[in-house]
C-alpha atoms as a PDB file:
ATOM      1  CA  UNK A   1      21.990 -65.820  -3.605  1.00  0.00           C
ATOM      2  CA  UNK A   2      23.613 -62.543  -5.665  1.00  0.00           C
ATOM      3  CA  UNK A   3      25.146 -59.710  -4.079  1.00  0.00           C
ATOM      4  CA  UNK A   4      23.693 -56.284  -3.990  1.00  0.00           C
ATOM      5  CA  UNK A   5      26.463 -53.010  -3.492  1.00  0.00           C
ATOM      6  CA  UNK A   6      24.563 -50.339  -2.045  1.00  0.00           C
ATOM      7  CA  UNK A   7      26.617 -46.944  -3.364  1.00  0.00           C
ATOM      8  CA  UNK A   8      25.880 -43.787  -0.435  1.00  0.00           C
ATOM      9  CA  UNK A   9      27.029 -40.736  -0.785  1.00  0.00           C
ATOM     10  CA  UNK A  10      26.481 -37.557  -3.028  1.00  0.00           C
ATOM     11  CA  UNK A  11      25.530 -38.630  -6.826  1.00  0.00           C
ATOM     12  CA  UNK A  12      28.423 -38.861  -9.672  1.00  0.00           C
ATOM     13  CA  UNK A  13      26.510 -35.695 -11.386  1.00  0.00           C
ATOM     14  CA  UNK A  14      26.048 -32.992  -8.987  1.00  0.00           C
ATOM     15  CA  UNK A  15      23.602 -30.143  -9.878  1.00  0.00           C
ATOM     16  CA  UNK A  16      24.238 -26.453  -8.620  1.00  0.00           C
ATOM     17  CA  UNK A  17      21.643 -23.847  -8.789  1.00  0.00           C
ATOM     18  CA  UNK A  18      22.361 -20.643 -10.142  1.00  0.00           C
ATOM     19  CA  UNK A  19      22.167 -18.806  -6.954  1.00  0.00           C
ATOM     20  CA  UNK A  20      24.481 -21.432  -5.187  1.00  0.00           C
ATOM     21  CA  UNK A  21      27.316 -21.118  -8.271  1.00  0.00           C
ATOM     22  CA  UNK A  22      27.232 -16.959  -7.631  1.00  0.00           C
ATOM     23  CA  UNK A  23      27.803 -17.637  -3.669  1.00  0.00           C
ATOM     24  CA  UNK A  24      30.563 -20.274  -4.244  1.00  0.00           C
ATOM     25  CA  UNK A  25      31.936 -17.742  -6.780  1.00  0.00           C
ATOM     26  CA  UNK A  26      31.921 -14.745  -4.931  1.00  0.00           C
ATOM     27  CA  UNK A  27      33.228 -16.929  -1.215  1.00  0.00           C
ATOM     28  CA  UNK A  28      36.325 -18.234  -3.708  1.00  0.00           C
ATOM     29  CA  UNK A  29      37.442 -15.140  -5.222  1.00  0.00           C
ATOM     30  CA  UNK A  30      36.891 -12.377  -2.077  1.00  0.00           C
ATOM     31  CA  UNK A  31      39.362 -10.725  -0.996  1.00  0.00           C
ATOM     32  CA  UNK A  32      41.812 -13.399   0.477  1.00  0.00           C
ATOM     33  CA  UNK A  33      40.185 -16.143  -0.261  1.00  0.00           C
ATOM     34  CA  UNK A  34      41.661 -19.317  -1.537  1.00  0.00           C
ATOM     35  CA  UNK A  35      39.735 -21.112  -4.222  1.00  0.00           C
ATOM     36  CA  UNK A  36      41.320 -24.286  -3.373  1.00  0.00           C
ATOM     37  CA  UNK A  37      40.305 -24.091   0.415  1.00  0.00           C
ATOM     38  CA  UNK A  38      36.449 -23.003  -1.021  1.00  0.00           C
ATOM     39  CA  UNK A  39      36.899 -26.075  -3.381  1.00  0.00           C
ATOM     40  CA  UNK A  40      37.607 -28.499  -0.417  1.00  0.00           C
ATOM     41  CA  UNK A  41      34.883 -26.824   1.580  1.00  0.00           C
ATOM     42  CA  UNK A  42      32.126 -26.802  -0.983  1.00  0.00           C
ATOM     43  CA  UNK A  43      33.084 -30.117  -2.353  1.00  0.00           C
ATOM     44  CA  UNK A  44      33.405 -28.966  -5.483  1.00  0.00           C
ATOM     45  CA  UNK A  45      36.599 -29.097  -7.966  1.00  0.00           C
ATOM     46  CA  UNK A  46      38.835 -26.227  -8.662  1.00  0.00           C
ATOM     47  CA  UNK A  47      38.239 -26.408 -12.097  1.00  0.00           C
ATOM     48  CA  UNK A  48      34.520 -26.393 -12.073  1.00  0.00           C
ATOM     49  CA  UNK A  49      34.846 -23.363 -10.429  1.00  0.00           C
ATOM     50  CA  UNK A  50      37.292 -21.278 -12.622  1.00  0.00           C
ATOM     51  CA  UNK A  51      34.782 -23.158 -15.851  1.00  0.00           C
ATOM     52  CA  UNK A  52      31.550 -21.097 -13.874  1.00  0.00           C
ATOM     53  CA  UNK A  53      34.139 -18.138 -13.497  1.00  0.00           C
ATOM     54  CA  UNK A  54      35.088 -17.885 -16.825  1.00  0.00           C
ATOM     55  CA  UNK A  55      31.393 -18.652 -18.089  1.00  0.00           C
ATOM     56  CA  UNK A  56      30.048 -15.830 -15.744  1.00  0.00           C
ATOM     57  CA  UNK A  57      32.531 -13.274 -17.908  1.00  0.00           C
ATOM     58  CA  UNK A  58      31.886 -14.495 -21.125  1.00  0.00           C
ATOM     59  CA  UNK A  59      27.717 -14.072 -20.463  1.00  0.00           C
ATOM     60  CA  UNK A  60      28.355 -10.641 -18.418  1.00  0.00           C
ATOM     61  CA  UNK A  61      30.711  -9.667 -21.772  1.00  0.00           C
ATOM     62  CA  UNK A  62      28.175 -10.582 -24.339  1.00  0.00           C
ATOM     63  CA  UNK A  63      24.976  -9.053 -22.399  1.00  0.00           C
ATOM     64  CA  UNK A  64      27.157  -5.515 -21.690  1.00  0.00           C
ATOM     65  CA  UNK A  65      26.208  -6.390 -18.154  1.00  0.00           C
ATOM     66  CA  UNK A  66      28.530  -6.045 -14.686  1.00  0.00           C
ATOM     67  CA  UNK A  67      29.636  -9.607 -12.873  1.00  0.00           C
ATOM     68  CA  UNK A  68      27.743  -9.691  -9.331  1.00  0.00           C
ATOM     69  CA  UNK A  69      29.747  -9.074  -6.541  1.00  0.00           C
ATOM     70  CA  UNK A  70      33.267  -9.554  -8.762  1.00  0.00           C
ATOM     71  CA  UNK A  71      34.784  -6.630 -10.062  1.00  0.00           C
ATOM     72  CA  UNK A  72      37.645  -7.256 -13.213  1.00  0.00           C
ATOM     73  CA  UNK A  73      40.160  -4.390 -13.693  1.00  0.00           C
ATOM     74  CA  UNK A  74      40.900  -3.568 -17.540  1.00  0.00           C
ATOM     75  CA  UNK A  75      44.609  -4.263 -18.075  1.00  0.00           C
ATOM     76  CA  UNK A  76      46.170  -1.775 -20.856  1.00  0.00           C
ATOM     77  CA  UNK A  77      49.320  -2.591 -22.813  1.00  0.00           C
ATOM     78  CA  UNK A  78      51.052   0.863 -23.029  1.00  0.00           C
ATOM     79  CA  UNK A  79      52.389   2.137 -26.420  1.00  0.00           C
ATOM     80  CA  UNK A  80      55.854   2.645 -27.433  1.00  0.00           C
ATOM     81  CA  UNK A  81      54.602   6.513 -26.354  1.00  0.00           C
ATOM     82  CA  UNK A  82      54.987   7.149 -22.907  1.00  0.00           C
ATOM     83  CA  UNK A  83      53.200   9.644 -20.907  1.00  0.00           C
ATOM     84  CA  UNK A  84      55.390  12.674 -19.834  1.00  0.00           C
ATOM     85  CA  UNK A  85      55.681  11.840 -16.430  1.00  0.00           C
ATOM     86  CA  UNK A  86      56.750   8.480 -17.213  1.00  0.00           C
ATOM     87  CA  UNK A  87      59.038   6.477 -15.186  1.00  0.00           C
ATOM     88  CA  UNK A  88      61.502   4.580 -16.737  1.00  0.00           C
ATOM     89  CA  UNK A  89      61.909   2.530 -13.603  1.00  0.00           C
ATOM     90  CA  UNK A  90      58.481   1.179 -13.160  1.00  0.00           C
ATOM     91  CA  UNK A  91      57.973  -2.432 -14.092  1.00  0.00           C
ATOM     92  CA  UNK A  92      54.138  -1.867 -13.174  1.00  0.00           C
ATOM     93  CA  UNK A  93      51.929   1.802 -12.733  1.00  0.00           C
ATOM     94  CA  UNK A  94      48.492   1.333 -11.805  1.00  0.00           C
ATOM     95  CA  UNK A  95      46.497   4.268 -12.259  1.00  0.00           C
ATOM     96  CA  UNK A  96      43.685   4.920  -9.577  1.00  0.00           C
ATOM     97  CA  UNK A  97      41.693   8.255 -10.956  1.00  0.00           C
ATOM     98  CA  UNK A  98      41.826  11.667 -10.152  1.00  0.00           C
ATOM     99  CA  UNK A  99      45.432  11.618 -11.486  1.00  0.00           C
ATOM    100  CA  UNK A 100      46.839   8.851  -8.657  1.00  0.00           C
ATOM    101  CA  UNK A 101      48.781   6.231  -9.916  1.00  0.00           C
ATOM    102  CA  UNK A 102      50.893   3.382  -8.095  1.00  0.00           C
ATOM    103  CA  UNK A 103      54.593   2.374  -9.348  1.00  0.00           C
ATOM    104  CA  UNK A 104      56.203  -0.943  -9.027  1.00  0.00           C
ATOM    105  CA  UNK A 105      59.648  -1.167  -9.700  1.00  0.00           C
ATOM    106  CA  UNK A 106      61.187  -4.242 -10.855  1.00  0.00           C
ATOM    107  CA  UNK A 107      63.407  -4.709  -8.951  1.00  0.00           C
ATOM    108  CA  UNK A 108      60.604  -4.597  -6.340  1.00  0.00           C
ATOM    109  CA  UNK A 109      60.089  -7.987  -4.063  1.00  0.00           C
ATOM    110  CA  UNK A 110      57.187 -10.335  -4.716  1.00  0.00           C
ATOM    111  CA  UNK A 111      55.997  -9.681  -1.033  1.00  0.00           C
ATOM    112  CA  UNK A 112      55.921  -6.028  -2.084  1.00  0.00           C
ATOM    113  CA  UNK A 113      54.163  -6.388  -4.840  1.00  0.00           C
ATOM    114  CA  UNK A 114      51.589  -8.737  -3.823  1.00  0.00           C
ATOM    115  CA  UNK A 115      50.796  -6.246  -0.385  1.00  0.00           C
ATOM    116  CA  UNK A 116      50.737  -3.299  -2.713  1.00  0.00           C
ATOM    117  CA  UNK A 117      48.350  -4.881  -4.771  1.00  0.00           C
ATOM    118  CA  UNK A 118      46.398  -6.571  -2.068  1.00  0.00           C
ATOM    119  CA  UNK A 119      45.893  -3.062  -0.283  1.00  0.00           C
ATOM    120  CA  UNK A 120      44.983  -1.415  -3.795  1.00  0.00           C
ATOM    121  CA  UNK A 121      41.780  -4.172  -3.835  1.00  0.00           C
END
């Protein structure tokens, strides 16, 4: 008599509807969220999600069109020419509107930083 292996579980290929990529995207990359603790929760790989990340950019770039519940700030490389109330200081200024702007120093800690940047979000 030959032996038969049954195989359970979720199939090799997994399929992910549009709808479920945007709420897997938008649960990994809230506000402190971790996409590896999303990953491990959804089942799904930490690369697939930074491929449907990247993918969701590249379509919203092309079509002129804003990413669903994701916001990207613009990063600008500043000029040898510095504004006149530069400060010479500042590793990092993050301008908010209105004439507001945040400055990092470098000499600033990485806990710092990262709160300062969390509570700009």
């Amino acid at each position: 008599m030959g032996q038969i292996t049954v195989m359970t579980g979720p199939e090799r290929r997994r399929r992910w509807s549009e709808e479920e990529r945007l709420e897997i995207l938008a649960e990994a990359f809230a506000p402190g969220a971790c996409v590896a603790d999303v990953s491990r929760r959804r089942d799904v790989s930490t690369s697939l999600i930074y491929t449907w990340r990247r993918k969701l950019r590249e379509q919203s770039a092309a079509a002129s069109l804003p990413v669903p519940e994701m916001t990207f700030a613009q990063a600008v490389l500043a000029d040898d020419e510095q504004p006149a109330d530069h400060d010479p200081c500042a590793a990092i200024t993050v301008e908010l509107g209105e004439g507001c702007c945040v400055r990092i120093s470098s000499s600033a800690s990485a806990t710092l930083v990262s709160a300062t940047l969390k509570a700009l979000r």
